[in-house]
Protein backbone atom coordinates (compact mmCIF):
# COMPACT_ATOMS: atom_id res chain seq x y z
CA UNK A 1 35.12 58.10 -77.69
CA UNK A 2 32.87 59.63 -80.71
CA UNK A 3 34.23 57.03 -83.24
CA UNK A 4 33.35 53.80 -80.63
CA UNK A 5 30.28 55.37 -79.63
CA UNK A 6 29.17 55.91 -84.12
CA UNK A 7 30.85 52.03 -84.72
CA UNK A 8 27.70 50.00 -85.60
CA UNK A 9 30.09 46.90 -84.93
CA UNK A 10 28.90 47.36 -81.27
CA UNK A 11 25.36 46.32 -82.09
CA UNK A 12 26.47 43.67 -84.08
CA UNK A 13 26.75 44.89 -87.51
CA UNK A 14 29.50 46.32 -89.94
CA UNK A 15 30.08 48.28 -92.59
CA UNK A 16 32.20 46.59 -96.20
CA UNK A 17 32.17 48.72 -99.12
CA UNK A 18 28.91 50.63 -98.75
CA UNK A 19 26.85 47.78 -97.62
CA UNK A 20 25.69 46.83 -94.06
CA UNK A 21 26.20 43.19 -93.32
CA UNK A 22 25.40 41.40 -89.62
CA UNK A 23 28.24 40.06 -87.61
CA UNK A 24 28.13 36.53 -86.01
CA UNK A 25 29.26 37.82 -83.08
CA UNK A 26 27.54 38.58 -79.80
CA UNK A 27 26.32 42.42 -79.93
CA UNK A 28 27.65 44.37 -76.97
CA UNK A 29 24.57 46.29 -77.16
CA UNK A 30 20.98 46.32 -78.43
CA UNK A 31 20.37 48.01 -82.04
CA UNK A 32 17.78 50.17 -79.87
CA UNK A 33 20.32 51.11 -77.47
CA UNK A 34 22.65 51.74 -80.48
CA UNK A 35 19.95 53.75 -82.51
CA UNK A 36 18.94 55.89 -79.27
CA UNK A 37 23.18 56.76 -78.96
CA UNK A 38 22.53 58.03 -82.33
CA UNK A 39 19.85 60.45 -81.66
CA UNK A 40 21.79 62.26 -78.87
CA UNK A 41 25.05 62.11 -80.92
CA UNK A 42 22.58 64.01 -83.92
CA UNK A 43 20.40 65.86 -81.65
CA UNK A 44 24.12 67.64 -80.16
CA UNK A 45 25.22 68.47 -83.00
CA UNK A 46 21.58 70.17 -84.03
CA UNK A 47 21.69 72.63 -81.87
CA UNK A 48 21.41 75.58 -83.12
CA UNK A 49 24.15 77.74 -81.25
CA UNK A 50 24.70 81.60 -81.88
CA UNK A 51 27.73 82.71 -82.55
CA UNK A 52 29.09 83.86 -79.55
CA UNK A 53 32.34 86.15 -79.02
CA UNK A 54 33.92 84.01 -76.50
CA UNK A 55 34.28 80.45 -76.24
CA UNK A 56 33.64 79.28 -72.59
CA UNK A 57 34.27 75.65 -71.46
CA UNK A 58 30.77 74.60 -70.50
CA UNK A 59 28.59 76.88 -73.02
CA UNK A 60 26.06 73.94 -74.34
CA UNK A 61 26.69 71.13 -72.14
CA UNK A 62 24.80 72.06 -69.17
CA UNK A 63 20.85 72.79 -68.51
CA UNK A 64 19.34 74.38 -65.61
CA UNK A 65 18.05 72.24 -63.48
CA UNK A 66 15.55 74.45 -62.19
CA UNK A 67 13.63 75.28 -65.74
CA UNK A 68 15.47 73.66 -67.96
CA UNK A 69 16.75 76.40 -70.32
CA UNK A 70 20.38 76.52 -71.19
CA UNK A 71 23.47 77.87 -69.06
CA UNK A 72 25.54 80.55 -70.77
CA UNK A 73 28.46 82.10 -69.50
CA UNK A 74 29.58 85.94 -68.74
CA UNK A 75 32.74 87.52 -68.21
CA UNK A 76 32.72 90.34 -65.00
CA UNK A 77 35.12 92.74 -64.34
CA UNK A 78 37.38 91.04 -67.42
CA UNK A 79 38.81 88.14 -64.87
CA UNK A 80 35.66 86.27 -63.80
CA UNK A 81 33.99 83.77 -65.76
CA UNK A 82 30.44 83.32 -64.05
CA UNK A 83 27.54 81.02 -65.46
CA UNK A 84 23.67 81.57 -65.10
CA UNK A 85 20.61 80.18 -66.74
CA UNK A 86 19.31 82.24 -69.51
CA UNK A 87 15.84 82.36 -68.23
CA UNK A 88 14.32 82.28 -71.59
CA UNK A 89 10.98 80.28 -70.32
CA UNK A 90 10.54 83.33 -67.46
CA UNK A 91 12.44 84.74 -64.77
CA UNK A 92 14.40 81.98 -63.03
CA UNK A 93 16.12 82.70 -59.78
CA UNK A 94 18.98 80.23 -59.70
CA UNK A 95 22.10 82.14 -58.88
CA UNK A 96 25.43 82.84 -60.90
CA UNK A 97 27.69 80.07 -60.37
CA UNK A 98 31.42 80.51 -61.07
CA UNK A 99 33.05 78.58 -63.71
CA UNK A 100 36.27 76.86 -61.09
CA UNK A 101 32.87 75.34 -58.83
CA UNK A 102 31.57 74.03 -62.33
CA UNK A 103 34.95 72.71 -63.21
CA UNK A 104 35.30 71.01 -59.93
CA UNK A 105 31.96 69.47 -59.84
CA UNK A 106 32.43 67.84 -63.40
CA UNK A 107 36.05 66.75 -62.16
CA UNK A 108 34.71 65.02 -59.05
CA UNK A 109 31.97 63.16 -61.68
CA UNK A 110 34.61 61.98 -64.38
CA UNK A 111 36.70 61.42 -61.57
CA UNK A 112 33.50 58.44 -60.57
CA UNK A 113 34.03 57.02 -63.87
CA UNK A 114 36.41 53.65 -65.17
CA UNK A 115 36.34 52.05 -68.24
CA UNK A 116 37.53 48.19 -68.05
C-alpha cells in the first residue's frame, strides 16, 4: 500500500532515469491530492517517538479524541495491555481503554473497507 500510495504515476507523472516526465494518460488523482498524500506519508514518519521499552500495536496511530494528545499504552499486573491519553495539554479524563476493545473497533472499520 506505501509503494502505490508514493507512485507519482497516479497523478499522472513518472519517473525515467532521474527525470520526471508527464504521462498521456488520464491521472487517477489530482497532483494536489497526490502532494497532500505526501505530507501525511512525511509528517508520520516525523514524529518524533521516544524510545519506548515495549512495542504495543496501536502506540502512534491513535489521538484522543477528547484533547487531542497521543494514546500510549501500559502494561498492569504483567497480562493487561490498557491504553490512555497522555494528557500532556492538562488533565484529561477519558478512561483506560483495553487494547482487545481497540483491536475490535479497528477490525470492525477495515472490516467497512473494499478495494475494486
Amino acid at each position: 500500500m506505501h509503494a502505490i500510495l508514493r507512485n507519482r504515476l497516479y497523478a499522472g507523472a513518472f519517473e525515467w532515469n532521474g527525470r520526471r516526465y508527464l504521462g498521456t494518460h488520464q491521472p487517477l488523482v489530482s497532483s494536489e491530492l497526490w502532494e497532500r498524500v505526501q505530507d501525511v506519508l512525511d509528517g508520520r514518519q516525523a514524529k518524533n517517538h521516544r524510545r519506548a521499552k515495549h512495542n504495543f500495536a496501536f502506540s502512534g496511530l491513535i489521538a484522543c479524541g477528547h484533547c487531542g494528545c497521543s494514546i500510549v499504552g501500559e502494561i498492569k499486573k504483567k497480562r493487561y495491555i490498557y491504553y490512555h491519553c497522555t494528557g500532556y495539554k492538562g488533565r484529561c479524563d477519558e478512561p483506560y481503554v483495553r487494547e482487545e476493545v481497540l483491536e475490535r473497533q479497528f477490525s470492525d472499520l477495515l472490516g467497512r473497507l473494499s478495494f475494486d
